[in-house]
Protein backbone atom coordinates (compact mmCIF):
# COMPACT_ATOMS: atom_id res chain seq x y z
CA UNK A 1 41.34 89.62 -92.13
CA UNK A 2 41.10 90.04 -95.65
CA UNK A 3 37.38 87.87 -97.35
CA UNK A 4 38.19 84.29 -97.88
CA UNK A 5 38.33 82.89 -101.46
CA UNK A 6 36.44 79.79 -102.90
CA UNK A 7 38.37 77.63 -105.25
CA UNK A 8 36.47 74.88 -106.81
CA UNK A 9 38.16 71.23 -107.03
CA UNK A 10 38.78 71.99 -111.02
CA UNK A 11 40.02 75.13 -111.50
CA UNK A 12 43.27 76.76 -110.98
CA UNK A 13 43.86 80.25 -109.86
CA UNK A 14 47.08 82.76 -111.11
CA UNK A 15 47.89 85.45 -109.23
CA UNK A 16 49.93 87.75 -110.95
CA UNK A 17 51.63 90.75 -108.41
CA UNK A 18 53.80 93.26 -109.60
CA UNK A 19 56.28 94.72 -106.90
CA UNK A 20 57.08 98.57 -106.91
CA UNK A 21 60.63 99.12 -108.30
CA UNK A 22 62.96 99.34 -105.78
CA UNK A 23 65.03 101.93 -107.43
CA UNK A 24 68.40 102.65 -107.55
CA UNK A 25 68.99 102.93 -104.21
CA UNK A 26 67.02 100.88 -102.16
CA UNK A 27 66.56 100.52 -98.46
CA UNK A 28 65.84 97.19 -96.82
CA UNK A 29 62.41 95.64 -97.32
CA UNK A 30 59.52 96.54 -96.30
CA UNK A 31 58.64 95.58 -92.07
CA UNK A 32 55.06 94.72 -93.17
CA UNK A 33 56.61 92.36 -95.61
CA UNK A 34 58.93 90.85 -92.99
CA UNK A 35 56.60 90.47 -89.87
CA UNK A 36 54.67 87.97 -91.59
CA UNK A 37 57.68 85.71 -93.24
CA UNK A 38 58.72 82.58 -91.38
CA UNK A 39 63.12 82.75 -90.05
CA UNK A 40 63.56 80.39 -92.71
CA UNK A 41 62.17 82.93 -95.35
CA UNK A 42 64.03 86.32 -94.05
CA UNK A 43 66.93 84.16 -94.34
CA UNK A 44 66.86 83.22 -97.60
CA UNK A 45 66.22 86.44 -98.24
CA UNK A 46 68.74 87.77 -96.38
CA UNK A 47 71.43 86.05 -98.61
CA UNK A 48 70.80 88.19 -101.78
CA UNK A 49 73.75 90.43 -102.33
CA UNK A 50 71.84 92.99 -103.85
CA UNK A 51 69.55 95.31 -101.70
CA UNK A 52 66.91 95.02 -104.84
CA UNK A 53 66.86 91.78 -104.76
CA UNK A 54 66.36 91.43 -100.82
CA UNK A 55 63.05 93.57 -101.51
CA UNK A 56 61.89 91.83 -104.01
CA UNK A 57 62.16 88.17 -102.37
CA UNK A 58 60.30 89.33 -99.24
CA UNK A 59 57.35 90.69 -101.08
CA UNK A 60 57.07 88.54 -102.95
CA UNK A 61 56.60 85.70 -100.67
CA UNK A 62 54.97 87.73 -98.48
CA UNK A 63 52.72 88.15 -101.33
CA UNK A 64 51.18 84.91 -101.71
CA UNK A 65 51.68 84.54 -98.11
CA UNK A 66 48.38 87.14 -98.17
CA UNK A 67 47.04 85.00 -101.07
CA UNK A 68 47.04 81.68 -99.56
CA UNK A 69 45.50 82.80 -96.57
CA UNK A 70 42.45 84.14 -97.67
CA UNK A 71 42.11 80.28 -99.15
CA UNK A 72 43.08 79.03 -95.76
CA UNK A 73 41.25 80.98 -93.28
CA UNK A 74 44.58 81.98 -90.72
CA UNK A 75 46.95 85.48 -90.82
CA UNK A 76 49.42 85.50 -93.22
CA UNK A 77 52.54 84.61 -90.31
CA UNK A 78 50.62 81.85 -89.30
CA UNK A 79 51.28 79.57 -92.46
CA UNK A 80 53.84 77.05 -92.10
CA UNK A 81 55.22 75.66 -95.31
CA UNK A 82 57.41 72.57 -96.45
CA UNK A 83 58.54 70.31 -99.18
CA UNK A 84 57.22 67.40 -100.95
CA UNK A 85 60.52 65.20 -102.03
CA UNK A 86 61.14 65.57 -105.60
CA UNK A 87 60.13 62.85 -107.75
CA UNK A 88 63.52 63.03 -109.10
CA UNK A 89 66.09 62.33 -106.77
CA UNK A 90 63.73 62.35 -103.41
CA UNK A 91 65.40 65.67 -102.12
CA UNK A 92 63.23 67.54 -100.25
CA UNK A 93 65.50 70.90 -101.07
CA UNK A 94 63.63 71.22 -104.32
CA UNK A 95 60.79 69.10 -104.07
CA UNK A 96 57.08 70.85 -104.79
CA UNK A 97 56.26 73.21 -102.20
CA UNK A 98 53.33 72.27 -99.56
CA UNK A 99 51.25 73.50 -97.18
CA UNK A 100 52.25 71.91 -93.61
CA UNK A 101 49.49 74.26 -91.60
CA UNK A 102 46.69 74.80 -91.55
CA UNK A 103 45.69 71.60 -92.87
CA UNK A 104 44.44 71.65 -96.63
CA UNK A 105 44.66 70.15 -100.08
CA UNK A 106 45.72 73.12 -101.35
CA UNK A 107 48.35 73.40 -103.82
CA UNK A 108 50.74 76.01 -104.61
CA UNK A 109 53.53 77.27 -106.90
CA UNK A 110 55.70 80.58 -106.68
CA UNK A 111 57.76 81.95 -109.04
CA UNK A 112 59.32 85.23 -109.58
CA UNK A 113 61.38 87.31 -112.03
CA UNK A 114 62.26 91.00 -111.47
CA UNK A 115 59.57 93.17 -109.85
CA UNK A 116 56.74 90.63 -111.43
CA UNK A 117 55.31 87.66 -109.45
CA UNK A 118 52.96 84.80 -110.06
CA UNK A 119 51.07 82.30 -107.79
CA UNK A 120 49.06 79.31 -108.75
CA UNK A 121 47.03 78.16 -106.64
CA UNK A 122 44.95 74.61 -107.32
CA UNK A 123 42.76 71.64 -104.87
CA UNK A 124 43.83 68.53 -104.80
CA UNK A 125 46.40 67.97 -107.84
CA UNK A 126 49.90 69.07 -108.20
CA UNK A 127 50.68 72.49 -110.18
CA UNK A 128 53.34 74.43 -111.62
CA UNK A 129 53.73 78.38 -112.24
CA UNK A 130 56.55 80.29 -114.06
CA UNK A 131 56.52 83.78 -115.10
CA UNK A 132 59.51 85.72 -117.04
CA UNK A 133 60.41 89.14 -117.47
CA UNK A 134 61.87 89.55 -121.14
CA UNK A 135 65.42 90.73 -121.66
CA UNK A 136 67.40 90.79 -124.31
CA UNK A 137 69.47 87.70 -124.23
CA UNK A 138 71.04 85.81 -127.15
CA UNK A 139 68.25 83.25 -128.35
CA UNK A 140 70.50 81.62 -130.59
CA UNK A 141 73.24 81.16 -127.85
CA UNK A 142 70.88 79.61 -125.94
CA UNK A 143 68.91 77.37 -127.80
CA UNK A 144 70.94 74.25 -128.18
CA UNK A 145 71.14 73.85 -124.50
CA UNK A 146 67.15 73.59 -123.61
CA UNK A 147 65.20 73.64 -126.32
CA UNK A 148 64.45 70.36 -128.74
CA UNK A 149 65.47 70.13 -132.29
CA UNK A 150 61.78 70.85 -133.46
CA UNK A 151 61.62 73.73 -131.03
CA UNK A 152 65.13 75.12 -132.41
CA UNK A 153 63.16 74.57 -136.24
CA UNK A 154 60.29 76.70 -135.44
CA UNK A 155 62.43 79.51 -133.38
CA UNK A 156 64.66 79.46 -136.51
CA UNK A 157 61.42 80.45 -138.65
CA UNK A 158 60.52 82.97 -136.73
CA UNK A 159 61.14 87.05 -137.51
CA UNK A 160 63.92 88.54 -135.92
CA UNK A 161 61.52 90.29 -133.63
CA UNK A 162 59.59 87.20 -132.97
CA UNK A 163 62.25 85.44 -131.61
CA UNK A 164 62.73 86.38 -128.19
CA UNK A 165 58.73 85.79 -126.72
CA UNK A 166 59.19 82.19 -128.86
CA UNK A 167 61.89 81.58 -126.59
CA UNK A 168 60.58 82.52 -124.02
CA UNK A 169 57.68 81.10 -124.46
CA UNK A 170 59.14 77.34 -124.83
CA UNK A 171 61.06 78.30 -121.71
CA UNK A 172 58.06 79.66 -119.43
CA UNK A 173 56.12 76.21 -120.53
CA UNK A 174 59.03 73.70 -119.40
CA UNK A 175 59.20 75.49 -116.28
CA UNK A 176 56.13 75.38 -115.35
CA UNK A 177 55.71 71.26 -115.79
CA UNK A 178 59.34 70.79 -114.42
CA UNK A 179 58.46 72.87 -111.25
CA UNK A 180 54.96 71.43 -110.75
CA UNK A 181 56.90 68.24 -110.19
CA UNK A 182 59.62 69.84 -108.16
CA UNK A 183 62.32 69.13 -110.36
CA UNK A 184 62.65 72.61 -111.56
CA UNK A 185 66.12 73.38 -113.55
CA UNK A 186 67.28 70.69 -112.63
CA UNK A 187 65.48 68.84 -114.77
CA UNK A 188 66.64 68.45 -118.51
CA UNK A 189 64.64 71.15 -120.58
CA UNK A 190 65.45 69.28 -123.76
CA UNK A 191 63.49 66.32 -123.00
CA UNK A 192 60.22 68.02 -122.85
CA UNK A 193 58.69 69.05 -126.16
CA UNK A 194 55.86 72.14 -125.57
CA UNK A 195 55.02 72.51 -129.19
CA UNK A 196 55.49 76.16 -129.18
CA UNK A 197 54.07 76.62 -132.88
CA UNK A 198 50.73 75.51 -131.21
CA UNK A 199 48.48 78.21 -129.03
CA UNK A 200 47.75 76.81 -125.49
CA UNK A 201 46.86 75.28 -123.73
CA UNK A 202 49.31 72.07 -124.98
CA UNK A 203 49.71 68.64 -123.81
CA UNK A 204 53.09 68.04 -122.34
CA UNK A 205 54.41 64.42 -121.73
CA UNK A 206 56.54 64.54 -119.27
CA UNK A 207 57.30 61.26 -117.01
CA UNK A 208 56.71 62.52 -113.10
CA UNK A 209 57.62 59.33 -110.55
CA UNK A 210 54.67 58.46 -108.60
CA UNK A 211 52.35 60.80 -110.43
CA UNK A 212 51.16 62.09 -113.90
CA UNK A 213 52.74 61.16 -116.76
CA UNK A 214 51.15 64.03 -119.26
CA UNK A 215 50.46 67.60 -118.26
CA UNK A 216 48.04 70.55 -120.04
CA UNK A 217 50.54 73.59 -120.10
CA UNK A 218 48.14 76.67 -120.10
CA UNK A 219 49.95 80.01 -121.36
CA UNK A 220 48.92 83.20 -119.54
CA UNK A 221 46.96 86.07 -121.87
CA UNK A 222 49.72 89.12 -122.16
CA UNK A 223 49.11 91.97 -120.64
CA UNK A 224 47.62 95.03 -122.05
CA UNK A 225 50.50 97.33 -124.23
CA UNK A 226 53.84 96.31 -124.98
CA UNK A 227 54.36 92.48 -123.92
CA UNK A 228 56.77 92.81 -120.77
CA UNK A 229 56.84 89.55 -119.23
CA UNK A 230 54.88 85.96 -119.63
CA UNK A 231 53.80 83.05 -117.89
CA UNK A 232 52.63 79.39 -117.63
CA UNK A 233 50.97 77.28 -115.20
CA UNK A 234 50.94 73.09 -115.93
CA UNK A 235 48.56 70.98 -114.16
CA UNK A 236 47.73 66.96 -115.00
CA UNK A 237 46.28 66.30 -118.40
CA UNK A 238 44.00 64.28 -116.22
CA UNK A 239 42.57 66.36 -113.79
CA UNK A 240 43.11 69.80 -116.14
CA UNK A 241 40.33 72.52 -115.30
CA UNK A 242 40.12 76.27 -116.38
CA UNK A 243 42.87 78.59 -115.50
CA UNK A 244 41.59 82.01 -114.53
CA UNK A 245 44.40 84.76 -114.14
CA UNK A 246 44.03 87.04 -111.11
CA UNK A 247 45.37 90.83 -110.14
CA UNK A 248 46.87 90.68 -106.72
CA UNK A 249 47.44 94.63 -106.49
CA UNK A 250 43.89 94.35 -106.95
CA UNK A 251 42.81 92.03 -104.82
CA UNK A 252 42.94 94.10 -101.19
CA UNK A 253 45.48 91.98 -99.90
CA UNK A 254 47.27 93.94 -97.44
């Protein structure tokens, strides 16, 4: 078994993993991926229509499966996950995810996009992790349907080539507060205001039943040469500790 990792009560840990391109003609994914995901996992897998995406779903959750473990002290397969309801609606189809064994008050949050994955990882506290792979998509299209009017100000001031990481970068915030509460998109981006004129970390009010009411959005640095994706992990405003953003490729996970 891979060495154990310490997480203190007030920090948060991101694991960002980067899967190999599956190419254009890709078998199924990879055995060592699937051994260790539960049925419920290969079958959600399973339902991607494309072959990429099928690869890219099981390691990626097998992934953080090798992540969480080292936290937890037990194999990868041996994890059993579940559902928090969401504070929402009190479905437990979208609600935060949760470690059901072994017992712990560790906190998670996947999220994927493309070949590029992120994990955060926090004790005690509820958190929230999205990551997004930049493509070219019609900002202006978009904008009325998630972002605030001040949010559709500032993108509007932006150069043409600033544009697309400023939406993104509104969008990569929201998701990370809507998912630490479980909501995820289906929650109302345009009633959360991330102040994306402002470098993080920001203070995000955001109303979550039962729990925090205000949340410290923490963007992730970019990484070195030309920008390809970005991320954001929320945590409570009052419980907000240092974010430190972690390599799994280089973390000798397999």
């Amino acid at each position: 078994m891979a060495d154990s990792i310490t997480l203190a009560a007030g920090d948060v840990h991101a694991w960002h993993g980067r899967i190999a391109a599956p190419g254009p003609a890709p078998g199924p994914p990879r055995a060592s991926d699937l051994v260790i995901l539960s049925a419920d996992e290969r079958a959600r897998g399973g339902q991607f229509i494309r072959p990429a995406d099928r690869v890219r779903f099981a390691a990626a959750h097998a992934g953080a499966r090798r992540v969480l473990a080292r936290y937890l002290a037990a194999g990868p397969a041996e994890l059993r996950f579940g559902r928090t309801p969401c504070c929402q609606c009190g479905s437990a189809e979208h609600g935060p995810p949760r470690v059901d064994w072994p017992p712990t008050d560790i906190a998670f949050n996947l999220s994927r996009s493309a070949d590029h994955w992120l994990l955060a990882v926090a004790r005690g506290r509820p958190v929230g992790a999205d990551i997004e792979v930049l493509r070219d998509i019609d900002t202006g299209e978009l904008a009325p349907g998630c972002l605030t009017a001040a949010e559709q100000q500032y993108l509007g001031t932006q150069p043409a080539d600033g544009r697309l990481p400023a939406f993104y970068r509104c969008w990569t915030r929201k998701e990370a507060v809507l998912k630490a509460c479980g909501i995820g998109l289906a929650g109302s981006m345009r009633e959360l205001e991330v102040a994306p004129g402002q470098p993080g970390p920001v203070l995000v009010p955001h109303r979550c039943a039962d729990g925090p009411d205000r949340w410290v959005v923490q963007d992730l640095p970019a990484p070195p040469g030309p920008c390809g994706w970005l991320g954001a992990v929320a945590q409570p405003a009052a419980e907000a500790g240092r974010v430190w953003l972690r390599d799994a490729d280089d973390a000798r996970l397999a």
